[in-house]
Protein backbone atom coordinates (compact mmCIF):
# COMPACT_ATOMS: atom_id res chain seq x y z
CA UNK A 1 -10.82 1.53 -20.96
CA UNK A 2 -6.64 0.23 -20.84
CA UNK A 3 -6.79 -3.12 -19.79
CA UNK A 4 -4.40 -4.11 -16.64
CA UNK A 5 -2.60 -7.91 -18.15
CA UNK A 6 -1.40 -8.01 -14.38
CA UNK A 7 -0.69 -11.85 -14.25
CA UNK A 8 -1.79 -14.33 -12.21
CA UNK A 9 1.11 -15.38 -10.63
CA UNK A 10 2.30 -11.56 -9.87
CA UNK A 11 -1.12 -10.39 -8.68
CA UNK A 12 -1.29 -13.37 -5.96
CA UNK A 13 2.28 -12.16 -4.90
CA UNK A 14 1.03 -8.90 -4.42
CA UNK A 15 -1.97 -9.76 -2.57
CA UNK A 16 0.40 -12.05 -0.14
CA UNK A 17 3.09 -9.29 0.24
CA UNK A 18 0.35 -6.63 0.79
CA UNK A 19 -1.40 -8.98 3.06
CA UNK A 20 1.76 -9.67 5.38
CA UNK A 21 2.58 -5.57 5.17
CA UNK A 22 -0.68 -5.71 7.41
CA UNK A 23 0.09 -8.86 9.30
CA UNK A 24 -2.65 -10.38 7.16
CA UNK A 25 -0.62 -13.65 6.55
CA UNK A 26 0.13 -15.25 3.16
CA UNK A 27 -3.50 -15.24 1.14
CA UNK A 28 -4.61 -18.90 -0.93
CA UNK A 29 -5.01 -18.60 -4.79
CA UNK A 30 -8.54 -18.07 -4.85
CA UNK A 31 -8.69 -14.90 -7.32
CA UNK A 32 -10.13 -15.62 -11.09
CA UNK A 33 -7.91 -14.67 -14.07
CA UNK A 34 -10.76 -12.10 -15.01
CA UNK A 35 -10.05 -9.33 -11.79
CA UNK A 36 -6.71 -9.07 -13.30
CA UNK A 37 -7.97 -7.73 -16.75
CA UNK A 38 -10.17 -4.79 -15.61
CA UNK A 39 -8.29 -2.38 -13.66
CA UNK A 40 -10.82 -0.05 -11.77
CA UNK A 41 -12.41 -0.70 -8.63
CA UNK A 42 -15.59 0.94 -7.57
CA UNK A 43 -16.78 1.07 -4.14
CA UNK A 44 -19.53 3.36 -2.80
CA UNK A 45 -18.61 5.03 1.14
CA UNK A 46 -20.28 7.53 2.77
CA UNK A 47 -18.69 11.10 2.74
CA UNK A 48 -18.86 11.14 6.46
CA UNK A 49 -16.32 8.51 6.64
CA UNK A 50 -13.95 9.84 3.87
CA UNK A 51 -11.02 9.83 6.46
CA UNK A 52 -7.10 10.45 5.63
CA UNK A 53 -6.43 7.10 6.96
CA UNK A 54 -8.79 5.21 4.40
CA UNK A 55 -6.97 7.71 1.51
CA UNK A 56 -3.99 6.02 2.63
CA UNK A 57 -5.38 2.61 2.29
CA UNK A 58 -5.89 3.22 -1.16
CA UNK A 59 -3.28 4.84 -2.15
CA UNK A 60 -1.24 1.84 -0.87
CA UNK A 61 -3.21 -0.31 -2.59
CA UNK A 62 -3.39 1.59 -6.28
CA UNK A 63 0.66 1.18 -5.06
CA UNK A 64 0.51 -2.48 -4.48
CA UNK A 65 -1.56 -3.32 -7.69
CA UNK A 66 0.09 -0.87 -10.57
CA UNK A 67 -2.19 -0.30 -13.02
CA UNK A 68 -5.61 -0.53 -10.98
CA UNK A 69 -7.58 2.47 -9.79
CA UNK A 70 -10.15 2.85 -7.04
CA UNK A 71 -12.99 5.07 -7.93
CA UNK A 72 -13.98 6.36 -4.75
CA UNK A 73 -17.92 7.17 -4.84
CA UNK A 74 -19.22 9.41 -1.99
CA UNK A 75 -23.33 9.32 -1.12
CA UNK A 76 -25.08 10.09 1.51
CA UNK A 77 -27.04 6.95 2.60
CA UNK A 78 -30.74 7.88 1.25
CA UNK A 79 -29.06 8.46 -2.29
CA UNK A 80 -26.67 5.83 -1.84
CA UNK A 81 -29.41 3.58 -1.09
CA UNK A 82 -31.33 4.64 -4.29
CA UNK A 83 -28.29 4.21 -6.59
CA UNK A 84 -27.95 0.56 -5.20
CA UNK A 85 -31.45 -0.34 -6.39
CA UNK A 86 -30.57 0.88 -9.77
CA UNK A 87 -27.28 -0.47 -9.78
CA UNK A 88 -29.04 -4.27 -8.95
CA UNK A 89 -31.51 -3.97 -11.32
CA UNK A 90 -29.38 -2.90 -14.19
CA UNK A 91 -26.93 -5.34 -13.09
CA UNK A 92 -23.74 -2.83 -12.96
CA UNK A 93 -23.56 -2.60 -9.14
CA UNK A 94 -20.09 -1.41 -7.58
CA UNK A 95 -16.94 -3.85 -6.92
CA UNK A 96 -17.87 -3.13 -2.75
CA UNK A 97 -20.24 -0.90 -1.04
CA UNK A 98 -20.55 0.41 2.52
CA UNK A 99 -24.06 0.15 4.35
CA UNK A 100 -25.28 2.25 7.43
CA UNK A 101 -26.63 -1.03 9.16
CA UNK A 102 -29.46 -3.40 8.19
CA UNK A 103 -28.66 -3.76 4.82
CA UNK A 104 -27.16 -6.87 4.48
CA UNK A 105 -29.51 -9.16 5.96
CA UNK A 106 -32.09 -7.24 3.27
CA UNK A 107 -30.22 -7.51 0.17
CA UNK A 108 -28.99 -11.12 1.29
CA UNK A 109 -32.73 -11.71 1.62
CA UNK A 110 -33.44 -10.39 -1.96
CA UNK A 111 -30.34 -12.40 -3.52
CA UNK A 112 -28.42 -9.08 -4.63
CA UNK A 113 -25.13 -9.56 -2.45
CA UNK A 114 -22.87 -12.64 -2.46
CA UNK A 115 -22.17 -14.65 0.49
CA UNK A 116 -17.94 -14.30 1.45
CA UNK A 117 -17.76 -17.70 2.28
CA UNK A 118 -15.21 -18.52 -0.22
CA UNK A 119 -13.30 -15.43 1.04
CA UNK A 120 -13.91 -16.27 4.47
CA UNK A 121 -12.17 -19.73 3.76
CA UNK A 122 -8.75 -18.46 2.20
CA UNK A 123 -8.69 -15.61 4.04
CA UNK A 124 -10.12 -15.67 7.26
CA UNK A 125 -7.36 -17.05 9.55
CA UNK A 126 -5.03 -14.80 8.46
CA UNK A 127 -7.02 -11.46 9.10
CA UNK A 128 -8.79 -13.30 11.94
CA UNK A 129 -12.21 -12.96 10.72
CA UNK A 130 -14.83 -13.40 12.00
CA UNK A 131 -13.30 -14.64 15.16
CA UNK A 132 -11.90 -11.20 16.07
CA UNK A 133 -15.19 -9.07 15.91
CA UNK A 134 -17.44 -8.58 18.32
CA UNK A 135 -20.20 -12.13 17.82
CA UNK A 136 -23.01 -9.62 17.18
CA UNK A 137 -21.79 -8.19 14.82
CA UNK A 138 -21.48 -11.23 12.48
CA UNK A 139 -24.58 -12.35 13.41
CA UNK A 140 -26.43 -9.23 12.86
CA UNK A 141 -24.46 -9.85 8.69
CA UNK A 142 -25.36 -13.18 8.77
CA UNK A 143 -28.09 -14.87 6.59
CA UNK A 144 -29.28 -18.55 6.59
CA UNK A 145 -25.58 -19.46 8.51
CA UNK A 146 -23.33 -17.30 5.96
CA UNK A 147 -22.07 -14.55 6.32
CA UNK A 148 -22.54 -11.60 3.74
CA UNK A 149 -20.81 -8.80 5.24
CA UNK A 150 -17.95 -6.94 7.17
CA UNK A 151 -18.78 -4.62 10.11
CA UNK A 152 -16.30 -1.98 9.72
CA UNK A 153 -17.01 0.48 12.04
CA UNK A 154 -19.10 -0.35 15.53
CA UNK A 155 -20.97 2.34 17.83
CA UNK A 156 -22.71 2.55 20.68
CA UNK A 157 -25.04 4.98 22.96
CA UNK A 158 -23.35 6.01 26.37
CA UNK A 159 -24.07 8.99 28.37
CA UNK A 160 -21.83 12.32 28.12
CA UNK A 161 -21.91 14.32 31.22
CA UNK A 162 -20.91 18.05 31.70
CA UNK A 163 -18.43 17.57 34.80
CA UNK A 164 -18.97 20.80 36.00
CA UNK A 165 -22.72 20.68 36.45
CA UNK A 166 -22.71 17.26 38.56
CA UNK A 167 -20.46 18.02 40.56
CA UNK A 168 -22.13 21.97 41.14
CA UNK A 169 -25.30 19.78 42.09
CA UNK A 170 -23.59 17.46 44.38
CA UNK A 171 -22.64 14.84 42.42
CA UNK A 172 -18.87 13.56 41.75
CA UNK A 173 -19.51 11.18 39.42
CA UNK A 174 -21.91 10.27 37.05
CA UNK A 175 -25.37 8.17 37.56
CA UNK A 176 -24.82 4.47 37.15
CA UNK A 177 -29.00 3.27 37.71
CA UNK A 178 -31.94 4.40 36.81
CA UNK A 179 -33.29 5.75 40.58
CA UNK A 180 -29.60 7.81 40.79
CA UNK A 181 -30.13 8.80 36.65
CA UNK A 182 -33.53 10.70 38.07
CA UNK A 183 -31.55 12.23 40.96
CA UNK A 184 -29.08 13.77 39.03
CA UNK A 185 -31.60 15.20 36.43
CA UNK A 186 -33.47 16.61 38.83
CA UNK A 187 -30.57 18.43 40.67
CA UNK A 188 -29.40 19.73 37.92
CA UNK A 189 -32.31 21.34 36.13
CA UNK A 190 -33.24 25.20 36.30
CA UNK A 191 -34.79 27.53 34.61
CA UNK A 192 -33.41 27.04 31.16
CA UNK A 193 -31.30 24.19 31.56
CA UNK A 194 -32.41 20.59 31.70
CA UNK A 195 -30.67 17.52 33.32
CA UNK A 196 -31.06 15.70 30.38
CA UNK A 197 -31.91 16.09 26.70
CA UNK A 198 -33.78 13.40 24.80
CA UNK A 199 -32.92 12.56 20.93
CA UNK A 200 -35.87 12.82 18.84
CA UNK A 201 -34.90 9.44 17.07
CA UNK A 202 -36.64 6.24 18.75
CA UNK A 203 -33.46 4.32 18.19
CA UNK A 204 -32.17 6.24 21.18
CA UNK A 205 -35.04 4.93 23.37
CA UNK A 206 -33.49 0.87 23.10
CA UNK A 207 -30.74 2.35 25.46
CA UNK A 208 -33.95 2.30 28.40
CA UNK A 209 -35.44 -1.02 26.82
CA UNK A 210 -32.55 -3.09 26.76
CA UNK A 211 -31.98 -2.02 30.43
CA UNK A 212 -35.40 -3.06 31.04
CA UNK A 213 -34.72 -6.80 29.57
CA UNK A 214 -36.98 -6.19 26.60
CA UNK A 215 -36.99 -7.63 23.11
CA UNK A 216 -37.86 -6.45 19.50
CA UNK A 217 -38.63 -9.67 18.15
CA UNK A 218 -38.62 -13.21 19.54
CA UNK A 219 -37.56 -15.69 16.69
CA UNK A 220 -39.16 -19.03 18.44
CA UNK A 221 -42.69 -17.15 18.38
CA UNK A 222 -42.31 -14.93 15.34
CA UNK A 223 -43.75 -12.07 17.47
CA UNK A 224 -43.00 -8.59 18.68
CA UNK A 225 -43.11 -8.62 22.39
CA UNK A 226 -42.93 -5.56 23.55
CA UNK A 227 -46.49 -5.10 25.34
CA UNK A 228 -45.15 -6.67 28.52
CA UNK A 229 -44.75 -4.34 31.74
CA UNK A 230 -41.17 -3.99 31.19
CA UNK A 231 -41.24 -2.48 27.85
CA UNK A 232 -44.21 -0.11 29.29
CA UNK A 233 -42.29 0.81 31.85
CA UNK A 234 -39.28 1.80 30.01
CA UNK A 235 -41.12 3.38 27.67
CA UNK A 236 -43.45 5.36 30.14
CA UNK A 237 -39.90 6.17 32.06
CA UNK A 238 -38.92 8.36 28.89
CA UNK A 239 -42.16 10.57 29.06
CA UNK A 240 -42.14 11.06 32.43
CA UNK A 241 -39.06 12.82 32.41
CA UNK A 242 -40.49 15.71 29.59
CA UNK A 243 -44.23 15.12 30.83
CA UNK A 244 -44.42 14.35 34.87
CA UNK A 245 -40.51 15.21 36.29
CA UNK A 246 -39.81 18.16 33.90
CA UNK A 247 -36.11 17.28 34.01
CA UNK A 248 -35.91 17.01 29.79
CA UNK A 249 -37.40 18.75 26.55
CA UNK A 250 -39.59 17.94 24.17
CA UNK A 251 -37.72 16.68 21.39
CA UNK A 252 -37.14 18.78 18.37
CA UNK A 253 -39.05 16.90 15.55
CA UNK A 254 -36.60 17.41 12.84
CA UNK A 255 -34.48 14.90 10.36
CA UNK A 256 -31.13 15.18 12.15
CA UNK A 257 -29.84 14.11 15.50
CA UNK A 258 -27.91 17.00 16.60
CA UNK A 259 -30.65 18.73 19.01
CA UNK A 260 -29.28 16.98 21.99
CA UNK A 261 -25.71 17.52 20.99
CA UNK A 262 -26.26 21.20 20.61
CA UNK A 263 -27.82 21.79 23.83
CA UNK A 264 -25.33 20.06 25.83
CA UNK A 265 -22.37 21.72 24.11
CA UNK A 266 -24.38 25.27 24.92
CA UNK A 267 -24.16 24.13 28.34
CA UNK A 268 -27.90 23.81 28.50
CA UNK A 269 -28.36 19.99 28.96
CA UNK A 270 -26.18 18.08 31.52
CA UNK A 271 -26.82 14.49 30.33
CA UNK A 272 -27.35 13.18 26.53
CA UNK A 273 -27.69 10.10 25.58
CA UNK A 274 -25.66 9.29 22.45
CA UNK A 275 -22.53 7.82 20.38
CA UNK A 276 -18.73 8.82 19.05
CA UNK A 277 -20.09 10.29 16.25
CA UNK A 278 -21.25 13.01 18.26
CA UNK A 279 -17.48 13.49 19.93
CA UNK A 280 -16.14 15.50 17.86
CA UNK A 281 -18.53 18.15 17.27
CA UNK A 282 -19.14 18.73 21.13
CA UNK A 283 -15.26 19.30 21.46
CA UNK A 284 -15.72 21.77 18.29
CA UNK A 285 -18.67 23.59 19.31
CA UNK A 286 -16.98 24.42 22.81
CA UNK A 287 -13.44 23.32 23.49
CA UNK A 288 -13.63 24.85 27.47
CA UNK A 289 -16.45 22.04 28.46
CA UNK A 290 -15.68 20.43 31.04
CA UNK A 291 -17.32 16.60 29.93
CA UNK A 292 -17.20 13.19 30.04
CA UNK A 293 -18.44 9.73 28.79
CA UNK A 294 -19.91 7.37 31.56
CA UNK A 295 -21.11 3.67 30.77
CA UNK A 296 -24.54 2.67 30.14
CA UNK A 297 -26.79 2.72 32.71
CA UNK A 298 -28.30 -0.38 34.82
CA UNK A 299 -31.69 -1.19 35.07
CA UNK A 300 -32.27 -4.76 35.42
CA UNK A 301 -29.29 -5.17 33.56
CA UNK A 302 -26.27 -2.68 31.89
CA UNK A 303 -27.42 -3.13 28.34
CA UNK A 304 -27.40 -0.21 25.42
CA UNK A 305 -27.84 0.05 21.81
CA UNK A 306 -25.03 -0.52 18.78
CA UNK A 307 -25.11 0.76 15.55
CA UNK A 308 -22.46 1.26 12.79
CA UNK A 309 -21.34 0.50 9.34
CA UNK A 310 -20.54 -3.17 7.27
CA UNK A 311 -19.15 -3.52 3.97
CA UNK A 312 -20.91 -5.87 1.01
CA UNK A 313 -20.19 -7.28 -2.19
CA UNK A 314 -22.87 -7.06 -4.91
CA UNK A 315 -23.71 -10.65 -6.39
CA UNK A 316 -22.68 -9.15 -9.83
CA UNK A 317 -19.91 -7.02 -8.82
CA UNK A 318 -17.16 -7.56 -12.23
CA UNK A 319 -14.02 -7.78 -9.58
CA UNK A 320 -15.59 -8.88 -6.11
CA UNK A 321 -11.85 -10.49 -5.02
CA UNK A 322 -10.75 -7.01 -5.26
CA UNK A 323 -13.54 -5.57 -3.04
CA UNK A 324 -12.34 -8.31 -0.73
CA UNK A 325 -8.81 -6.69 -0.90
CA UNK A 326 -10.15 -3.28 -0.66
CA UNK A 327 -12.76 -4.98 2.72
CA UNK A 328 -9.56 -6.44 4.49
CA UNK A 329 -7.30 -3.63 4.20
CA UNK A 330 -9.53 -1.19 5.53
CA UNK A 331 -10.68 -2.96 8.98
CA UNK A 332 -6.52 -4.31 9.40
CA UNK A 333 -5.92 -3.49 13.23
CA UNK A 334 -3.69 -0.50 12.67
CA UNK A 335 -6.09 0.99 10.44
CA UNK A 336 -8.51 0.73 12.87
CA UNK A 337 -6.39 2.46 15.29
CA UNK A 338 -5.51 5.04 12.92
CA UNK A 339 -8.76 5.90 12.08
CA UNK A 340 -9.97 6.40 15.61
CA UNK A 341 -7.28 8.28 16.30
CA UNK A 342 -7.76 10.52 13.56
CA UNK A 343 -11.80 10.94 13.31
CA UNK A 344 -12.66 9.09 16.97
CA UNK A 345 -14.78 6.06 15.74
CA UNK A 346 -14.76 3.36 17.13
CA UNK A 347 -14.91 -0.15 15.85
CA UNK A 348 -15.57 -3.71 15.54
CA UNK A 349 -12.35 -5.75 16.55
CA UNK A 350 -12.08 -7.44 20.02
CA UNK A 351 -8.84 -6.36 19.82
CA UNK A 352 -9.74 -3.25 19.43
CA UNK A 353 -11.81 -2.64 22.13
CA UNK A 354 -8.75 -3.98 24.55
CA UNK A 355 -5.59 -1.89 22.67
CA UNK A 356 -3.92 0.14 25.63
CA UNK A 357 -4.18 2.91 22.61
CA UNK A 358 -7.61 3.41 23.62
CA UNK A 359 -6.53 4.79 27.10
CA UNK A 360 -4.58 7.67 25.41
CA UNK A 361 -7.49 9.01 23.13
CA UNK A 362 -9.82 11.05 24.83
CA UNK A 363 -13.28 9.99 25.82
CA UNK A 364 -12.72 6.77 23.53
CA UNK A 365 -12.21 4.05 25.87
CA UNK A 366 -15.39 3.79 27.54
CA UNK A 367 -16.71 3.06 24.10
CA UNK A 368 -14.42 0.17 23.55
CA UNK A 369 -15.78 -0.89 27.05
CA UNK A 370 -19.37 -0.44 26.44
CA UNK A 371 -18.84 -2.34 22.99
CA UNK A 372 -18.48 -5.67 24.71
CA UNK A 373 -22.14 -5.18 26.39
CA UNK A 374 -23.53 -3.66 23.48
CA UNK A 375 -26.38 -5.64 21.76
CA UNK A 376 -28.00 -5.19 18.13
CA UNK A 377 -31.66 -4.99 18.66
CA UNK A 378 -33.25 -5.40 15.15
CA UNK A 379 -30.55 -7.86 13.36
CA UNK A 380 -33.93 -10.90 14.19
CA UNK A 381 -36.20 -8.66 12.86
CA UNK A 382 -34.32 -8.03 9.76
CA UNK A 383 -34.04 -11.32 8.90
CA UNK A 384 -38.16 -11.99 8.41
CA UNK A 385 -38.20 -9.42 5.96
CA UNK A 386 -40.65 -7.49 7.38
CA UNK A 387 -38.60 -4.73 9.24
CA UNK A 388 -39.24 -1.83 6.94
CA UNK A 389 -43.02 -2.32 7.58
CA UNK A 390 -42.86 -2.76 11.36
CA UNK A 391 -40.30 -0.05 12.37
CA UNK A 392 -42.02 2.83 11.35
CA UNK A 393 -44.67 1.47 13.34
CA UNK A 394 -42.57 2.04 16.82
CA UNK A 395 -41.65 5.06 15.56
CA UNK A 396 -45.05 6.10 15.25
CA UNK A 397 -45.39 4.83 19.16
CA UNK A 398 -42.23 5.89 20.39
CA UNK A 399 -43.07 9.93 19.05
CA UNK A 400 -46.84 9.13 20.60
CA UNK A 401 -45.72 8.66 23.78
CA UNK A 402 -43.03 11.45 24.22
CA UNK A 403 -44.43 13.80 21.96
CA UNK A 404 -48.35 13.62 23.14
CA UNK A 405 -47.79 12.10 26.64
CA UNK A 406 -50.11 9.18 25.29
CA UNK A 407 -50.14 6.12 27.60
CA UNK A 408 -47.49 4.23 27.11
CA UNK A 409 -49.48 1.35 27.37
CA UNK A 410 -52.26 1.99 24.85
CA UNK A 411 -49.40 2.89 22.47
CA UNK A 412 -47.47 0.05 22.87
CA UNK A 413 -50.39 -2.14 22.42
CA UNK A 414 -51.78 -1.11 19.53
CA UNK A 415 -48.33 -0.92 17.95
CA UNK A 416 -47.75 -5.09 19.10
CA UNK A 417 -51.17 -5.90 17.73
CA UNK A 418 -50.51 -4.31 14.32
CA UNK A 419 -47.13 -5.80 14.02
CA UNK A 420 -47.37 -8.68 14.93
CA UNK A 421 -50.51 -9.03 11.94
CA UNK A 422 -47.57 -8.43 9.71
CA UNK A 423 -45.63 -11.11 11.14
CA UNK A 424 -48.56 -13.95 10.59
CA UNK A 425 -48.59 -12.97 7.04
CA UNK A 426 -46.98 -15.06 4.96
């Protein structure tokens, strides 16, 4: 491979000039004399995310650093997840990697991603990190009080609406509680169109427990409590509406998310429950619906789920400061806004979530709203290292009760009692 002798001296005045190009400030000399000698960056994304505005990231960067080249790797998470484990254990992982959400706090746990502490420290005024993204989502790529990674996009579930059937059923604008949510669903079901269409996934059902004040996992006990009332009745809620009202479908049981999606763009669901990803395709699949995005509901509280994507480092990435680069570059403000201008995600920035750009991009701004009452529901959980064996646990509830029509109680129950065995073992 040609080595890059970029110097010292002329890659820091890069980095700074780059940097202010972005409004990134001037950045402190805190790059080794080995990145300079290597000149190819690897970093692992997910082809779902391979937007024109991230292109042009690079590009600018191959631009600001002549001689260095950014091998782009595309994987879908399940095989991008497997080529990680082989990457750490041969100890040739990528420069920077993208992650679909939980694992940082895992490979922080397992020692195979470095801390950005020293990154954080030169650099983080200047981009305003982590001050300007939202607190949970530093907390939620936090481990032991440092931080290991970069949210880079930020989602959340809200409800679309078809317009057009609300307001045939009476109804000018959308449900805001959980009484009016039933209301609506009911007036606007017949024959073989529902008021609302469930997602299969039981990530989807922390929308209704979150509203309900419950918890996943309470830190000061080292328990899952979810066997009180509220989590029953939020859970029970769900089922009712397939089981007892008849105002939503059974599920389809299959590995993507898209049943909902479908039937509301067919016109044959008038509420879903779901995120930004799911934007784009519903304007695709029928440009003449007449939709909208309304915030979360209330229950005891306006609450719903967040998901999205961070960026890591490897702990033996060979050129980690550029990854850093690469990591700042791509969540700049502008980017940001270009990006959700171009592909309608949303993200992590406070500033963000406020940019009067928002208000001109359809459907988006409720999303930047919703974003500030957002909450991550399994960051605690992640950190005992014992999430991959609980979770498929509530799955196993969660598709009980919706699928079966099994007491939400008895399911909820057993599932506590079982995880919370795993929890008392050491």
């Amino acid at each position: 491979m040609k080595k890059n002798h970029l110097s010292r001296r002329n890659f820091l005045k890069l980095s700074a000039t780059s940097a202010l190009a972005l409004g990134l400030g001037p950045v402190r000399e805190i790059y080794p004399s080995k990145a300079q000698e290597e000149g190819v960056v690897t970093i692992y994304w997910n082809p779902g995310h391979v937007y024109d505005t991230y292109q042009k990231v690079i590009d600018q960067f191959q631009t600001d650093f002549p001689g260095w080249t950014v091998n782009w790797e595309k994987y879908q998470w399940p095989d991008m997840r497997t080529k990680l484990l082989a990457d750490f254990a041969a100890g040739n992982p990528p420069d920077m990697t993208a992650e679909p959400g939980g694992w940082v706090q895992e490979f922080a746990l397992g020692g195979q991603i470095r801390s950005l502490t020293e990154f954080i420290e030169a650099d983080g005024e200047a981009i305003e990190f982590p001050d300007d993204w939202q607190d949970y989502t530093i907390s939620r790529n936090s481990h032991e009080g440092e931080i290991y990674g970069m949210q880079i996009h930020l989602t959340c579930g809200l409800m679309f609406y078809n317009v057009d059937m609300l307001e045939a059923a009476g109804f000018p604008t959308p449900p805001t509680t959980w009484d009016e949510f039933l209301e609506v669903a009911k007036a606007t079901t017949e024959r073989n169109v529902f008021g609302f269409a469930p997602n299969q996934s039981s990530g989807y059902s922390w929308a209704w427990l979150l509203q309900n004040n419950v918890q996943y996992y309470d830190p000061d006990t080292n328990t899952v409590p979810m066997d009180t009332q509220d989590a029953i009745d939020a859970m029970q809620f769900q089922a009712d509406l397939i089981h007892v009202h008849k105002v939503a479908p059974i599920p389809i049981a299959a590995a993507d998310y898209e049943g909902p999606q479908k039937l509301f763009t067919a016109n044959r669901a008038a509420m879903i429950i779901t995120g930004p990803w799911d934007i784009k395709p519903t304007r695709d699949g029928n440009p003449d619906l007449n939709w909208d995005v309304a915030p979360a509901l209330t229950g005891q509280r306006q609450s719903t789920f967040t998901g999205g994507v961070s960026m890591m480092i490897p702990k033996d990435a060979k050129n980690p400061e550029m990854g850093w680069e690469l990591m700042k570059r791509f969540t700049a403000l502008d980017v940001e806004l270009e990006a959700t201008k171009e592909a309608g995600m949303t993200m992590p920035r406070k500033s963000w979530s406020t940019d009067e750009v928002l208000e001109e991009i359809p459907y988006i701004a409720e999303f930047g709203r919703g974003l500030n009452y957002a909450e991550d529901t399994t960051a605690e959980l992640r950190r005992t290292g014992k999430f991959g064996e609980i979770d498929p646990l509530f799955n196993k509830a969660y598709e009980e009760i919706i699928y079966t029509n099994r007491a939400a109680d008895e399911s909820l129950i057993e599932f506590v009692t079982e995880a919370n065995r795993i929890l008392s073992e050491s």
